[in-house]
C-alpha atoms as a PDB file:
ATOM      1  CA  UNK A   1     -24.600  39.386  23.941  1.00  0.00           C
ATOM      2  CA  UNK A   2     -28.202  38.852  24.995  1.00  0.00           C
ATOM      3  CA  UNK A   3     -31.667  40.663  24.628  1.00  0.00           C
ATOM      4  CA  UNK A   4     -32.320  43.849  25.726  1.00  0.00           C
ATOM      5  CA  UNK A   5     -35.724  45.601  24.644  1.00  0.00           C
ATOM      6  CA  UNK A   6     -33.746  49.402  24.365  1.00  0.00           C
ATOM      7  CA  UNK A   7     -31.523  48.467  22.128  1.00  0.00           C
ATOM      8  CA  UNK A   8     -32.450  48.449  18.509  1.00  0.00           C
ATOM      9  CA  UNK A   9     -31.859  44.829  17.157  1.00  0.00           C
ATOM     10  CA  UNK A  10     -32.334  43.405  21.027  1.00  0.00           C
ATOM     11  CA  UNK A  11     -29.347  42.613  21.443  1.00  0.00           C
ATOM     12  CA  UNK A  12     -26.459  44.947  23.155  1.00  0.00           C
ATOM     13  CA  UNK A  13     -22.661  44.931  22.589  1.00  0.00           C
ATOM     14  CA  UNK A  14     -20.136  45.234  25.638  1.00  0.00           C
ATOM     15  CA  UNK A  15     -16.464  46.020  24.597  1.00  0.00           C
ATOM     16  CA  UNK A  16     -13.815  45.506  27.259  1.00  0.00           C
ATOM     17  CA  UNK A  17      -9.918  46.160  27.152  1.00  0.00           C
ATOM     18  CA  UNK A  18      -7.069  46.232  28.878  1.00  0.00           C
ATOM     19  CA  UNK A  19      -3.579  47.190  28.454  1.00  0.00           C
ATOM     20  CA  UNK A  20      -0.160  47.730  29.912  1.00  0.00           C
ATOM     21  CA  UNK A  21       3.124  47.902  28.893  1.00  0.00           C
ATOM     22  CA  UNK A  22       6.185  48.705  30.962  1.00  0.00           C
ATOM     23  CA  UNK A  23       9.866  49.390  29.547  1.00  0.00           C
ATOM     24  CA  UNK A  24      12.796  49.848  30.698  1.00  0.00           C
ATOM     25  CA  UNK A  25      16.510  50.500  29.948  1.00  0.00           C
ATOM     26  CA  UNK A  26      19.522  49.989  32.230  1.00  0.00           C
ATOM     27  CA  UNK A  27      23.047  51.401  31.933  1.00  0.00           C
ATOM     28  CA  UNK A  28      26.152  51.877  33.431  1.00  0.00           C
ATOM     29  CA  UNK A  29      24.914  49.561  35.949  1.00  0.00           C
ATOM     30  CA  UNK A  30      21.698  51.376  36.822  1.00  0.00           C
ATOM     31  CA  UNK A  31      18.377  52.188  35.658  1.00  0.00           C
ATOM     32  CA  UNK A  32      18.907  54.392  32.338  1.00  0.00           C
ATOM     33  CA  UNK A  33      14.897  55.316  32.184  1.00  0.00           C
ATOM     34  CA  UNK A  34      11.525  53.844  32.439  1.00  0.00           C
ATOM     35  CA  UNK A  35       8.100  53.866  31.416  1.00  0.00           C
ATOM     36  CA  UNK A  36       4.697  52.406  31.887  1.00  0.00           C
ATOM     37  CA  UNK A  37       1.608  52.629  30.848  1.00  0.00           C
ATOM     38  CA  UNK A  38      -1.927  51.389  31.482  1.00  0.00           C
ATOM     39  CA  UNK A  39      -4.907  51.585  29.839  1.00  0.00           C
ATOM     40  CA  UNK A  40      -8.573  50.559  30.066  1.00  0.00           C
ATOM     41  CA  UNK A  41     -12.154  51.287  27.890  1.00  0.00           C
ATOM     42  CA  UNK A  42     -15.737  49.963  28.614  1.00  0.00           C
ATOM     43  CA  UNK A  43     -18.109  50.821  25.565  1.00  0.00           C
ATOM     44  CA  UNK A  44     -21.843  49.509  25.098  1.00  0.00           C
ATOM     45  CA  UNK A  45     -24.321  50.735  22.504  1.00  0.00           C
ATOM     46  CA  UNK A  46     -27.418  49.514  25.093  1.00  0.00           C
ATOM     47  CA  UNK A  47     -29.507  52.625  25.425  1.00  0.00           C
ATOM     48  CA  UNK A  48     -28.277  55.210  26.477  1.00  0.00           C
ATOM     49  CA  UNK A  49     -25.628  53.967  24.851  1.00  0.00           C
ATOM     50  CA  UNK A  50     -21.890  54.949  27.440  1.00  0.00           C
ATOM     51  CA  UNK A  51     -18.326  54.386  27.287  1.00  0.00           C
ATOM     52  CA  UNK A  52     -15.367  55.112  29.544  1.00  0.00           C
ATOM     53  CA  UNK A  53     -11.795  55.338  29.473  1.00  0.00           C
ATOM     54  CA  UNK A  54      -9.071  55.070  32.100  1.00  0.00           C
ATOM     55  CA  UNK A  55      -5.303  55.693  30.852  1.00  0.00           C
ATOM     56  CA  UNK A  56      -2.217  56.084  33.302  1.00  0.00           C
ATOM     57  CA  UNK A  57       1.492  56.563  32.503  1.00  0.00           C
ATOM     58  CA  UNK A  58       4.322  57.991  33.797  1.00  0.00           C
ATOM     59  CA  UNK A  59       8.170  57.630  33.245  1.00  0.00           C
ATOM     60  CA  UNK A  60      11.516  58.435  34.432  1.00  0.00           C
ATOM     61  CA  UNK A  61      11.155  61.894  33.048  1.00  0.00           C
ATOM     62  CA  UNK A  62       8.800  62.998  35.809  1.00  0.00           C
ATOM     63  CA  UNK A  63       5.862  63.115  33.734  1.00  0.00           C
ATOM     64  CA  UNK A  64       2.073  61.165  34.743  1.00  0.00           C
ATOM     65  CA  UNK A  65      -0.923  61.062  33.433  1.00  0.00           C
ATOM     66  CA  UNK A  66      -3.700  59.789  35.336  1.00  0.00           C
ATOM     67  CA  UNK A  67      -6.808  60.541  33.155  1.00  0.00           C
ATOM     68  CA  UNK A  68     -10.986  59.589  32.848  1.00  0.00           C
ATOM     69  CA  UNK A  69     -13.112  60.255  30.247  1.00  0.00           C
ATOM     70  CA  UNK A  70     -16.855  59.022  29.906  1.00  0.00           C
ATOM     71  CA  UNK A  71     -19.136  59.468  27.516  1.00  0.00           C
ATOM     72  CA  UNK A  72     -23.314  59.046  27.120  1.00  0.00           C
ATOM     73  CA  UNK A  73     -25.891  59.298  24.364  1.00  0.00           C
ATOM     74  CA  UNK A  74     -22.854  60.494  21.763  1.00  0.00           C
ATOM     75  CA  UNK A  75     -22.105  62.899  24.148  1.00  0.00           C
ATOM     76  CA  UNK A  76     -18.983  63.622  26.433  1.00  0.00           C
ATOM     77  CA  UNK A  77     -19.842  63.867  29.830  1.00  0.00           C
ATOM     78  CA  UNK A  78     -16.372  63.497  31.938  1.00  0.00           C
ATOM     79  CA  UNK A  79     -12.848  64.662  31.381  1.00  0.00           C
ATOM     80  CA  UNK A  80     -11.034  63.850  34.800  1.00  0.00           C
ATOM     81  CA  UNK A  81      -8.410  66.531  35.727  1.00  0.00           C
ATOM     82  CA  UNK A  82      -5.719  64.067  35.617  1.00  0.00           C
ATOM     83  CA  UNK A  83      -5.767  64.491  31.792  1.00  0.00           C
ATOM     84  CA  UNK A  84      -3.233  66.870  31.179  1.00  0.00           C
ATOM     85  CA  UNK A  85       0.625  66.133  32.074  1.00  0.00           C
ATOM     86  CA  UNK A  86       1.765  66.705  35.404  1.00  0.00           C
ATOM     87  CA  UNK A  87       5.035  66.881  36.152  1.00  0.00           C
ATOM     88  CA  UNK A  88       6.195  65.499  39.849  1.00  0.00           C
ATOM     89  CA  UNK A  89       9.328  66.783  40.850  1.00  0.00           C
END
């Protein structure tokens, strides 16, 4: 945190995070399935206040995401193509 004259007590707040998780299950000697996932979100309420959003996954079912969103002044402003499931074959 530190001053900033837009934002209405002078101060701003940043939010970060990450994630990922990955899982998978053997079998018979082989890989059974998989998946993984990632995810990451920037927020700030500076003005104009923004966030954004990545989030990727896929598995062993052919499915994958890879998907954006962003957002400013309370408003959505992005949605990436990537956000509806694809399957790869």
């Amino acid at each position: 945190m530190y001053p900033v004259s837009t934002a209405p007590f002078g101060y701003n707040v940043t939010t970060t995070q990450k994630y990922q998780g990955d899982e998978q299950a053997s079998g018979q000697g082989g890989l059974g399935s998989f998946n993984s996932v990632t995810n990451s979100v920037k927020a700030t309420d500076v003005s104009p206040a923004a966030s954004s959003q990545n989030y990727t996954a896929g598995g062993a079912d052919g499915t994958f995401y890879n998907c954006h969103i962003a957002s400013a002044n309370d408003t959505l402003t992005k949605v990436g193509q990537g956000c509806e499931a694809q399957k790869n074959h």
